[in-house]
C-alpha atoms as a PDB file:
ATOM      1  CA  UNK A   1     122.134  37.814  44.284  1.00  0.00           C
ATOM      2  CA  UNK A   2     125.042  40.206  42.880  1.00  0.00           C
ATOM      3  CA  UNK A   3     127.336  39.462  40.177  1.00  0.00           C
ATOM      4  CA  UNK A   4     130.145  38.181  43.075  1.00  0.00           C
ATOM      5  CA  UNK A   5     127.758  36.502  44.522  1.00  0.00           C
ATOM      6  CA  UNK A   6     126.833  34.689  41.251  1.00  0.00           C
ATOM      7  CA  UNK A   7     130.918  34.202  40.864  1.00  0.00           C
ATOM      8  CA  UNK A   8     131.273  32.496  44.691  1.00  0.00           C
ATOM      9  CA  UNK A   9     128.110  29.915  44.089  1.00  0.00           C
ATOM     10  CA  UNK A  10     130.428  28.907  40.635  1.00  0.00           C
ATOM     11  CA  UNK A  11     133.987  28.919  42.648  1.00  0.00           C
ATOM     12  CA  UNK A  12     131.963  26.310  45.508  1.00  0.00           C
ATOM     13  CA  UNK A  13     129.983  24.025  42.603  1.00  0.00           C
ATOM     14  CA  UNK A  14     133.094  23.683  40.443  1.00  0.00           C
ATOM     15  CA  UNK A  15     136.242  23.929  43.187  1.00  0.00           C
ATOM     16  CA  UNK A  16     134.316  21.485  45.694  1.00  0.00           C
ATOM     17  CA  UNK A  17     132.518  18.166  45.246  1.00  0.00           C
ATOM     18  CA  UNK A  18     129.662  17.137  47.566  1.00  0.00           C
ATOM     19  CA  UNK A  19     128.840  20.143  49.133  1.00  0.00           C
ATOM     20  CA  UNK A  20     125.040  21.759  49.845  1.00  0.00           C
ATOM     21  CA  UNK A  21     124.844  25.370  49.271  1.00  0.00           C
ATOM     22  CA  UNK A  22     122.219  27.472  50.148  1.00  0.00           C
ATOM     23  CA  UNK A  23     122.140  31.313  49.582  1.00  0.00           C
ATOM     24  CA  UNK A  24     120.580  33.466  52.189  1.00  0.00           C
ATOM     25  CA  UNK A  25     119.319  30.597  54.815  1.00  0.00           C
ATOM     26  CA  UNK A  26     117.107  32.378  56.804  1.00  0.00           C
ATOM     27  CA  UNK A  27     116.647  31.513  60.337  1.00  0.00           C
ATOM     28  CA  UNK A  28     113.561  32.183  62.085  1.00  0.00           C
ATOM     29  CA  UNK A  29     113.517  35.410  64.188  1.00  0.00           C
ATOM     30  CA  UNK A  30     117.497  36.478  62.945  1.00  0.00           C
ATOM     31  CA  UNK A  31     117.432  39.370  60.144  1.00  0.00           C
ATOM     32  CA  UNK A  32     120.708  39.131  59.477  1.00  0.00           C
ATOM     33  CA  UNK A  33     121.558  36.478  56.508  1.00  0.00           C
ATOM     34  CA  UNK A  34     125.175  35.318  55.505  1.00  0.00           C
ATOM     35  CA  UNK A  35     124.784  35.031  51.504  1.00  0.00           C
ATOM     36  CA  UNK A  36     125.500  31.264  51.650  1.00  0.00           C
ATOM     37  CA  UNK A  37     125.479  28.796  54.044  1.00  0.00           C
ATOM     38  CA  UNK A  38     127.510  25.613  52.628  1.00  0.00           C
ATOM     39  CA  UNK A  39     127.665  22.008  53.960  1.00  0.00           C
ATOM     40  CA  UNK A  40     130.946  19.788  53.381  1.00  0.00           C
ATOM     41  CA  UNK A  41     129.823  16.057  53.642  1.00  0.00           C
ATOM     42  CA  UNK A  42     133.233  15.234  53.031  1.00  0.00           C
ATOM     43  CA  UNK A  43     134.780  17.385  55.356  1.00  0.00           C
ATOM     44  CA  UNK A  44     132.144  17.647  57.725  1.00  0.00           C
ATOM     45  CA  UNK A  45     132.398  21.487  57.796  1.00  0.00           C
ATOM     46  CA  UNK A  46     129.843  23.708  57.782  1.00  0.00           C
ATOM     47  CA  UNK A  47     131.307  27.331  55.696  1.00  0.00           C
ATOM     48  CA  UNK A  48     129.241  30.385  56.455  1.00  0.00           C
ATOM     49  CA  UNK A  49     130.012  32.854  53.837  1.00  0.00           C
ATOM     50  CA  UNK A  50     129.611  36.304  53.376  1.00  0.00           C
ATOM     51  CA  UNK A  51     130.840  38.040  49.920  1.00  0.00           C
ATOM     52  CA  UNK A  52     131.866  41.580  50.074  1.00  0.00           C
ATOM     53  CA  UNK A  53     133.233  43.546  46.893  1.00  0.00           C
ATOM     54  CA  UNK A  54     132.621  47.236  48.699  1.00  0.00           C
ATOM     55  CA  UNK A  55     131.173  47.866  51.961  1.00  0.00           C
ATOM     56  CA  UNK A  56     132.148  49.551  54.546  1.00  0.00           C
ATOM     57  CA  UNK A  57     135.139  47.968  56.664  1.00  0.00           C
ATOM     58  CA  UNK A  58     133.503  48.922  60.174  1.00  0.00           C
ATOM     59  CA  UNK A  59     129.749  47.669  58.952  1.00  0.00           C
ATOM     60  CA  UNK A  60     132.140  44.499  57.864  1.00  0.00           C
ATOM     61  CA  UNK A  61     133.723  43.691  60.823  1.00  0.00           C
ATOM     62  CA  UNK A  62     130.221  43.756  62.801  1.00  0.00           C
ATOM     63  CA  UNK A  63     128.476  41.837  60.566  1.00  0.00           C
ATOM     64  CA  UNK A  64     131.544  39.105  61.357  1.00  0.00           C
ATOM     65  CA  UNK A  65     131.050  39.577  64.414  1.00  0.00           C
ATOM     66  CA  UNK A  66     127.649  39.246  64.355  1.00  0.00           C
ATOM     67  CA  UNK A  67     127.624  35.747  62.524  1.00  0.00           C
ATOM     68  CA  UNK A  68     130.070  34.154  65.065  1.00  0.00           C
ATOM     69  CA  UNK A  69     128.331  35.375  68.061  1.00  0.00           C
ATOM     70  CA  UNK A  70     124.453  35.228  67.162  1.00  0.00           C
ATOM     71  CA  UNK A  71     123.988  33.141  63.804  1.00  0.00           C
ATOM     72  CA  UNK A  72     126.888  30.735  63.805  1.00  0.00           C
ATOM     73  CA  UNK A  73     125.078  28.923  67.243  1.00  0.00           C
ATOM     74  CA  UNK A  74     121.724  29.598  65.834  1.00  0.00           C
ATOM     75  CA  UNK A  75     122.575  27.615  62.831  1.00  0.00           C
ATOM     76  CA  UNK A  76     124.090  24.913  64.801  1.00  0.00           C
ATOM     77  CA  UNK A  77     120.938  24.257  67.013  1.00  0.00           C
ATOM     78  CA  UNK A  78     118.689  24.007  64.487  1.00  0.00           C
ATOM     79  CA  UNK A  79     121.091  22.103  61.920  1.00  0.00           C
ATOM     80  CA  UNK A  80     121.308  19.361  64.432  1.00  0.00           C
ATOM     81  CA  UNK A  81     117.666  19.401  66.295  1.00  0.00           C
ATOM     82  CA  UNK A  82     116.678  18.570  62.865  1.00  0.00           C
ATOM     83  CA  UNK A  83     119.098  15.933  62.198  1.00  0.00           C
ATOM     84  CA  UNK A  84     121.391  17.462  59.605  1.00  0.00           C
ATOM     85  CA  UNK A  85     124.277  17.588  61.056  1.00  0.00           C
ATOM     86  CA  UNK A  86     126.280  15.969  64.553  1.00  0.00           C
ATOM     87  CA  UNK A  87     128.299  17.354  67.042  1.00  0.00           C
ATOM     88  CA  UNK A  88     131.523  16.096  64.775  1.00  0.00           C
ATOM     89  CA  UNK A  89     130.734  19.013  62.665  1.00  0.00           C
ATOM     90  CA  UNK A  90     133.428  22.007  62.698  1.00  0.00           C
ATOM     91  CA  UNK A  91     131.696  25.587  61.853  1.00  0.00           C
ATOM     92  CA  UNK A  92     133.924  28.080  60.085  1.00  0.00           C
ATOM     93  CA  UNK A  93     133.207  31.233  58.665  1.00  0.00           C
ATOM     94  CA  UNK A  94     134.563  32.276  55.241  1.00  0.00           C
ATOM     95  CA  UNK A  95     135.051  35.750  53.268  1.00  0.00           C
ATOM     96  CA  UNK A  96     135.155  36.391  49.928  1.00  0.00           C
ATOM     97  CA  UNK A  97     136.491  40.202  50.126  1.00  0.00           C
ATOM     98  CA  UNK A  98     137.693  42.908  47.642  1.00  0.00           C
ATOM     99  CA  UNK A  99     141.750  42.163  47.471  1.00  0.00           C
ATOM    100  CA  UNK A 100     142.226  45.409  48.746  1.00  0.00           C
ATOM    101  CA  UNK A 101     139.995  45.069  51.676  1.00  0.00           C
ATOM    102  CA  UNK A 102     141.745  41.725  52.907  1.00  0.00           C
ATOM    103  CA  UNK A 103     145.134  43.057  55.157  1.00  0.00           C
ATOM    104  CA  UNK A 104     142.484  45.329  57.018  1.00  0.00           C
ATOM    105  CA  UNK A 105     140.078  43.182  57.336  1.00  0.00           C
ATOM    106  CA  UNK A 106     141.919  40.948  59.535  1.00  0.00           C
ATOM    107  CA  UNK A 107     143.263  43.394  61.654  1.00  0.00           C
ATOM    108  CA  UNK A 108     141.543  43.897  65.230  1.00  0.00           C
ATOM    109  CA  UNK A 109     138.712  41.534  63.937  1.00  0.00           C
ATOM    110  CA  UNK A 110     137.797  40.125  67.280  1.00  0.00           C
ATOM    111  CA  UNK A 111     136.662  36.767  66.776  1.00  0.00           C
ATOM    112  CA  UNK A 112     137.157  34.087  68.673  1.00  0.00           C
ATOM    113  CA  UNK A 113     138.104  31.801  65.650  1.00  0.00           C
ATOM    114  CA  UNK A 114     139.720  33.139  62.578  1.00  0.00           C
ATOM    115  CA  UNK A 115     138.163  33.516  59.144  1.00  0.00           C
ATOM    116  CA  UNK A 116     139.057  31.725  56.080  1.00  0.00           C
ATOM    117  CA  UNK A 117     139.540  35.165  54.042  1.00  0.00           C
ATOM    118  CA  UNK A 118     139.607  35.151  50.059  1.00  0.00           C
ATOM    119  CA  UNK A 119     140.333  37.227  47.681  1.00  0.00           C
ATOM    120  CA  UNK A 120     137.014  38.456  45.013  1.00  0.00           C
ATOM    121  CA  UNK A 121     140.349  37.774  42.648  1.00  0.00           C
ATOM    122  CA  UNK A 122     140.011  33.966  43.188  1.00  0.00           C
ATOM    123  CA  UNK A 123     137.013  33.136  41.844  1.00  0.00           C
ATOM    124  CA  UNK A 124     137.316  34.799  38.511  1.00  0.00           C
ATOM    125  CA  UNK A 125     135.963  32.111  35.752  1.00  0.00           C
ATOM    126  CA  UNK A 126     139.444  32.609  33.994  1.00  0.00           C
ATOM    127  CA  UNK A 127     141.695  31.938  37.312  1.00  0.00           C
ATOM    128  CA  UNK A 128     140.141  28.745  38.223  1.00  0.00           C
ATOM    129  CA  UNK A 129     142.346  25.097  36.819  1.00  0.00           C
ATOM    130  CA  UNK A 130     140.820  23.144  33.894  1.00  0.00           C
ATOM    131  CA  UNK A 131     140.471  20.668  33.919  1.00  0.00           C
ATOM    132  CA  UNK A 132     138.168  19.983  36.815  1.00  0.00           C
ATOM    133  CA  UNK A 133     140.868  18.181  39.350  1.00  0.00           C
ATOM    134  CA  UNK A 134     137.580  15.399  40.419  1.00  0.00           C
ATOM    135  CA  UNK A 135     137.052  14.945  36.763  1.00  0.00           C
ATOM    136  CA  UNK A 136     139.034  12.690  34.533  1.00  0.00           C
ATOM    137  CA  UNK A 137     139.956  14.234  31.291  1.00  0.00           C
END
């Protein structure tokens, strides 16, 4: 796990009670890995989330791709053949890019849904609001 990486897991454990994060879930037979997969209870969403401070824009936009059209209903089968989840559950997937990278990025993406896109920028330690907003003072 990168130093962004390390920086996104902090952003989702201190921006968003009751969630289930898991870095790299690995599905059997499917090489390529999202660097988290994240469960809202609350919401009933299941995030997908890749973090990106640098990589190509074309090797980007496949690996998007990619997750929507191979892992994202991979993950779905076996989150619910083992119980985990229900049909209720909405699937998004969410990017935590390079500011710079963002404009692109969304341009001539080709999914059939689109991303939640973030800026790296966000998740700075000294950017997020203290107190904790689900914590009394």
């Amino acid at each position: 796990m990168d130093a962004w990486e390390e920086l996104v897991l902090q952003y989702f454990t201190f921006q968003r009670p009751l969630l289930f994060i898991n870095p790299n879930y690995l599905i059997p037979d499917d090489p390529k890995l999202p660097d988290f997969v994240v469960l809202n209870f609350k919401q009933k969403i299941v995030s997908i989330v890749e973090v990106n401070a640098g990589v190509s824009l074309g090797k980007l936009k496949a690996k998007a791709r990619y997750l929507e059209m191979k892992y994202t209903p991979k993950l779905k089968a076996l989150l619910q053949d083992n119980s985990v989840v229900d049909d209720s559950w909405k699937y998004v997937l969410e990017f935590f890019l390079d500011p710079r990278m963002l404009e692109k990025f969304e341009q001539n993406l080709g999914l059939d849904v689109k991303p939640c896109v973030h800026s790296l920028e966000e998740v700075l330690p000294w950017k997020l609001k203290w107190p904790r907003p689900d914590r009394p003072t």
